[in-house]
C-alpha atoms as a PDB file:
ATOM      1  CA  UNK A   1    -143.245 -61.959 -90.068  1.00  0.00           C
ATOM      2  CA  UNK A   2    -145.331 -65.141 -90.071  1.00  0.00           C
ATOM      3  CA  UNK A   3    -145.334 -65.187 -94.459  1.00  0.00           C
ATOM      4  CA  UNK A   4    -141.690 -64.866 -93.893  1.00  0.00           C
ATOM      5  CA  UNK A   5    -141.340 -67.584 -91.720  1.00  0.00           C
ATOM      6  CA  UNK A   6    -143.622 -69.784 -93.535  1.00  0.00           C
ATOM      7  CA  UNK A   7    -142.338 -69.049 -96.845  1.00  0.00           C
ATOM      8  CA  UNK A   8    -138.506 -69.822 -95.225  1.00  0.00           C
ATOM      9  CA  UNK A   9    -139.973 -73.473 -94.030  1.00  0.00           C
ATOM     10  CA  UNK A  10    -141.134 -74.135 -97.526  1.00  0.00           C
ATOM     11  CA  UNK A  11    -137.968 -73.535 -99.426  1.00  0.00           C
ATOM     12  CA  UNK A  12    -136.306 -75.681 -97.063  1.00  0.00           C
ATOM     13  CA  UNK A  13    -138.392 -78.352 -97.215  1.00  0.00           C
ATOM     14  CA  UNK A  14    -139.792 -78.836-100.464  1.00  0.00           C
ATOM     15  CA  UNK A  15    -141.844 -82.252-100.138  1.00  0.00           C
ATOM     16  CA  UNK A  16    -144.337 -79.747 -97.995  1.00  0.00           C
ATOM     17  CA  UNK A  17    -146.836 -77.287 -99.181  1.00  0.00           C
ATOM     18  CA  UNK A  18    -148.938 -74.715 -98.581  1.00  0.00           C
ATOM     19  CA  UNK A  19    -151.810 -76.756 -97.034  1.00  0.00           C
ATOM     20  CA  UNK A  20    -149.014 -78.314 -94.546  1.00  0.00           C
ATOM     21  CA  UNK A  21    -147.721 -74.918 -93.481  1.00  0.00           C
ATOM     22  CA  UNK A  22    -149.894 -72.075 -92.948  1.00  0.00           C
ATOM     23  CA  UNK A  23    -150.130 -68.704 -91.550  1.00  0.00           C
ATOM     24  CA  UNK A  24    -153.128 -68.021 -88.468  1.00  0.00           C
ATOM     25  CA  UNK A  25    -155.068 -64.949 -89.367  1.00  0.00           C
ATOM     26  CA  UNK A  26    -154.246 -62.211 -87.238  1.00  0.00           C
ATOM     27  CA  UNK A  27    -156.098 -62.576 -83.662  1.00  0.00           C
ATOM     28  CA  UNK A  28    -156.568 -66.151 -84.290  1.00  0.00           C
ATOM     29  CA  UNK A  29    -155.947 -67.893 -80.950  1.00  0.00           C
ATOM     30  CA  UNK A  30    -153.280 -71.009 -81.228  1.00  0.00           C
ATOM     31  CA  UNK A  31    -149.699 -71.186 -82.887  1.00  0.00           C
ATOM     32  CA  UNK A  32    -148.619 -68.626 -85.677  1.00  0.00           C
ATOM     33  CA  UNK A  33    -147.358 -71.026 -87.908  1.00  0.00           C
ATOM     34  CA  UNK A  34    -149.451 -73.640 -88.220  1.00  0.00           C
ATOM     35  CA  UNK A  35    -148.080 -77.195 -89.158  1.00  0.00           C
ATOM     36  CA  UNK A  36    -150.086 -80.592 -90.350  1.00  0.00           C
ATOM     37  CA  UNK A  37    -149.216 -83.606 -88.894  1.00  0.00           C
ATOM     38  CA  UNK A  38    -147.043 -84.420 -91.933  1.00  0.00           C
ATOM     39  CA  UNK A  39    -144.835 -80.921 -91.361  1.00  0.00           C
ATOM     40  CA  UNK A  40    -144.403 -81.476 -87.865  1.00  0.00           C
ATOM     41  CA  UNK A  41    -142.855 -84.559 -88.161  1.00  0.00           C
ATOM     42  CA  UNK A  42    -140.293 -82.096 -89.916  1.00  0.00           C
ATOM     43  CA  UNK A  43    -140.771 -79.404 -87.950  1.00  0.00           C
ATOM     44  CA  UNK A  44    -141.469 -80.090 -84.161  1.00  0.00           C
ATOM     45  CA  UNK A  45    -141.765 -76.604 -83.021  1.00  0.00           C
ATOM     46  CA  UNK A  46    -144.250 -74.055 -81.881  1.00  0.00           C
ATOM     47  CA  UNK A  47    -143.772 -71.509 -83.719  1.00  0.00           C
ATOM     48  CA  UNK A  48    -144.813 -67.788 -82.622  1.00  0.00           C
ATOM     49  CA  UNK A  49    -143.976 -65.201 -84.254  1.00  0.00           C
ATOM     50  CA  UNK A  50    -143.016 -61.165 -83.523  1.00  0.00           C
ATOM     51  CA  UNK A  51    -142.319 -58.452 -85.704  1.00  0.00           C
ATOM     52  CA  UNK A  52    -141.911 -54.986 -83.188  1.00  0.00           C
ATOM     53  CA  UNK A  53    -139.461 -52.415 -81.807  1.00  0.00           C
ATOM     54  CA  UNK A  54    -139.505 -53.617 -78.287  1.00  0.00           C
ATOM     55  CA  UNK A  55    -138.896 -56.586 -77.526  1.00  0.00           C
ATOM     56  CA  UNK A  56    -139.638 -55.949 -73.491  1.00  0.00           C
ATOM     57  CA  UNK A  57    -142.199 -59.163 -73.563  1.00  0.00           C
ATOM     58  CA  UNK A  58    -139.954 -61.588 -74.980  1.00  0.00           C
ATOM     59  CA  UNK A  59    -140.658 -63.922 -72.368  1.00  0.00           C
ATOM     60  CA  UNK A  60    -144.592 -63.550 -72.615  1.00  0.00           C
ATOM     61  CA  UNK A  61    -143.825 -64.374 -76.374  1.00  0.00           C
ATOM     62  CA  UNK A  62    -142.120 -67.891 -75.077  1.00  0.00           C
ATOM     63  CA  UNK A  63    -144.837 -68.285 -72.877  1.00  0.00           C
ATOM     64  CA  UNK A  64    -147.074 -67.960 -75.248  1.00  0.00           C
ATOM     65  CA  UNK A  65    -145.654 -70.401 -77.237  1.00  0.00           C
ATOM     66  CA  UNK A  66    -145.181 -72.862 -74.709  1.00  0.00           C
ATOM     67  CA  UNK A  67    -149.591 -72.578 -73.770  1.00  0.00           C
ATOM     68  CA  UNK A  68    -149.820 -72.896 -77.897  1.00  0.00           C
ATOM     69  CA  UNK A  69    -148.064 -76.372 -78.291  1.00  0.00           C
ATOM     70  CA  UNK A  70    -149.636 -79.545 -78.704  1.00  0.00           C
ATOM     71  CA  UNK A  71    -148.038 -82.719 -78.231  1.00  0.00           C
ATOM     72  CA  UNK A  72    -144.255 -82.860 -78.540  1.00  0.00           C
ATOM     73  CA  UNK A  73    -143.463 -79.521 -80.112  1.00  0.00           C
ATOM     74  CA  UNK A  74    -140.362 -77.173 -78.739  1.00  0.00           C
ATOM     75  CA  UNK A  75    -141.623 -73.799 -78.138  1.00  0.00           C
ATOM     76  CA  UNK A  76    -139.557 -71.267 -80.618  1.00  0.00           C
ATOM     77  CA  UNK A  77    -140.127 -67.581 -81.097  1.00  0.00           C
ATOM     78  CA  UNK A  78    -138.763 -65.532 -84.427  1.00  0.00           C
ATOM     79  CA  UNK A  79    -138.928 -61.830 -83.154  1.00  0.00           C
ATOM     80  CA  UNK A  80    -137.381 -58.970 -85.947  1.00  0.00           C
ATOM     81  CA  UNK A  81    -137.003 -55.669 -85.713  1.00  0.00           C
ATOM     82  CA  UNK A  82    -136.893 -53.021 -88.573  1.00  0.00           C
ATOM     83  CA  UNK A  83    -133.266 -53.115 -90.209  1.00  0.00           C
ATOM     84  CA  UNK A  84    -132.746 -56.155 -88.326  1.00  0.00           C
ATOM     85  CA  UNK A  85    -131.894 -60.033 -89.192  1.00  0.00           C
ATOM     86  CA  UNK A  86    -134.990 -61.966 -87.837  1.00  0.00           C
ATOM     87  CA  UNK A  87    -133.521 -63.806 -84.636  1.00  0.00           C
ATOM     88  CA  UNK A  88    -134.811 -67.367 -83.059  1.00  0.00           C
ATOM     89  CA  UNK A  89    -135.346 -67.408 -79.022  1.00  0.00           C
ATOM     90  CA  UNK A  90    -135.620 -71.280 -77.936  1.00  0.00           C
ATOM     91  CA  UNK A  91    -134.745 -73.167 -74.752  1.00  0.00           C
ATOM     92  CA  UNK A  92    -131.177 -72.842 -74.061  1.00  0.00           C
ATOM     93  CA  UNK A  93    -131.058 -76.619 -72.614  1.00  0.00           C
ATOM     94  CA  UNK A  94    -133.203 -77.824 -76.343  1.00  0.00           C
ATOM     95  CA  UNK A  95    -130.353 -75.906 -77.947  1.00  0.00           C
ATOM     96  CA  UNK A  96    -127.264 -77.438 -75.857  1.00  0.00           C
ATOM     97  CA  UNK A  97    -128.820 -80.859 -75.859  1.00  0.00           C
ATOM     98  CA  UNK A  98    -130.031 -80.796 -79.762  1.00  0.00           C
ATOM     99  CA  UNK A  99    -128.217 -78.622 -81.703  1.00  0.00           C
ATOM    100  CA  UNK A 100    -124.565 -79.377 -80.353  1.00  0.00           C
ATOM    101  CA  UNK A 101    -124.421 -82.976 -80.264  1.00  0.00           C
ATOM    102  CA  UNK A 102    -121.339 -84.830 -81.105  1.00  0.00           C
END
């Protein structure tokens, strides 16, 4: 999940690379997709990722990436499930006061 999400970022913003987005290493403590300071100027988001059946800890996932964010970043969460579209949980009030502005 976190190569797909990282590979994603890159095609979309191709004056980044590979050093400015990265994957952790599974178990690594922090964010899953790690950003340099140049990508999250792009990219202001926390970015945890899960790839599993049941998705009963959602909420411990946006917890999780609300303890991982430093600075300014918006906790996000990409959860998938097999034979499903990856999906994007954020804060409903980010959303309503970001994404659908006039």
């Amino acid at each position: 999940m976190q190569n797909w999400v990282r590979d994603e970022l890159l095609k979309r913003f191709p004056k980044l690379n590979d050093n400015d987005i990265m994957c952790a290493i599974m178990g690594e403590r922090g964010v899953d997709i790690k950003l340099s300071n140049k990508a999250r100027k792009s990219i202001p988001f926390s970015i945890e990722c899960k790839n599993q059946e049941n998705l009963k800890n959602l909420y411990k996932a946006y917890d999780q990436s609300c303890y991982n964010i430093k600075g300014k970043l918006e906790p996000v969460v990409v959860v998938k499930m097999n034979q499903r579209k990856p999906l994007i949980v954020l804060d409903a009030i980010y959303f309503l006061n970001t994404c659908l502005t006039k």
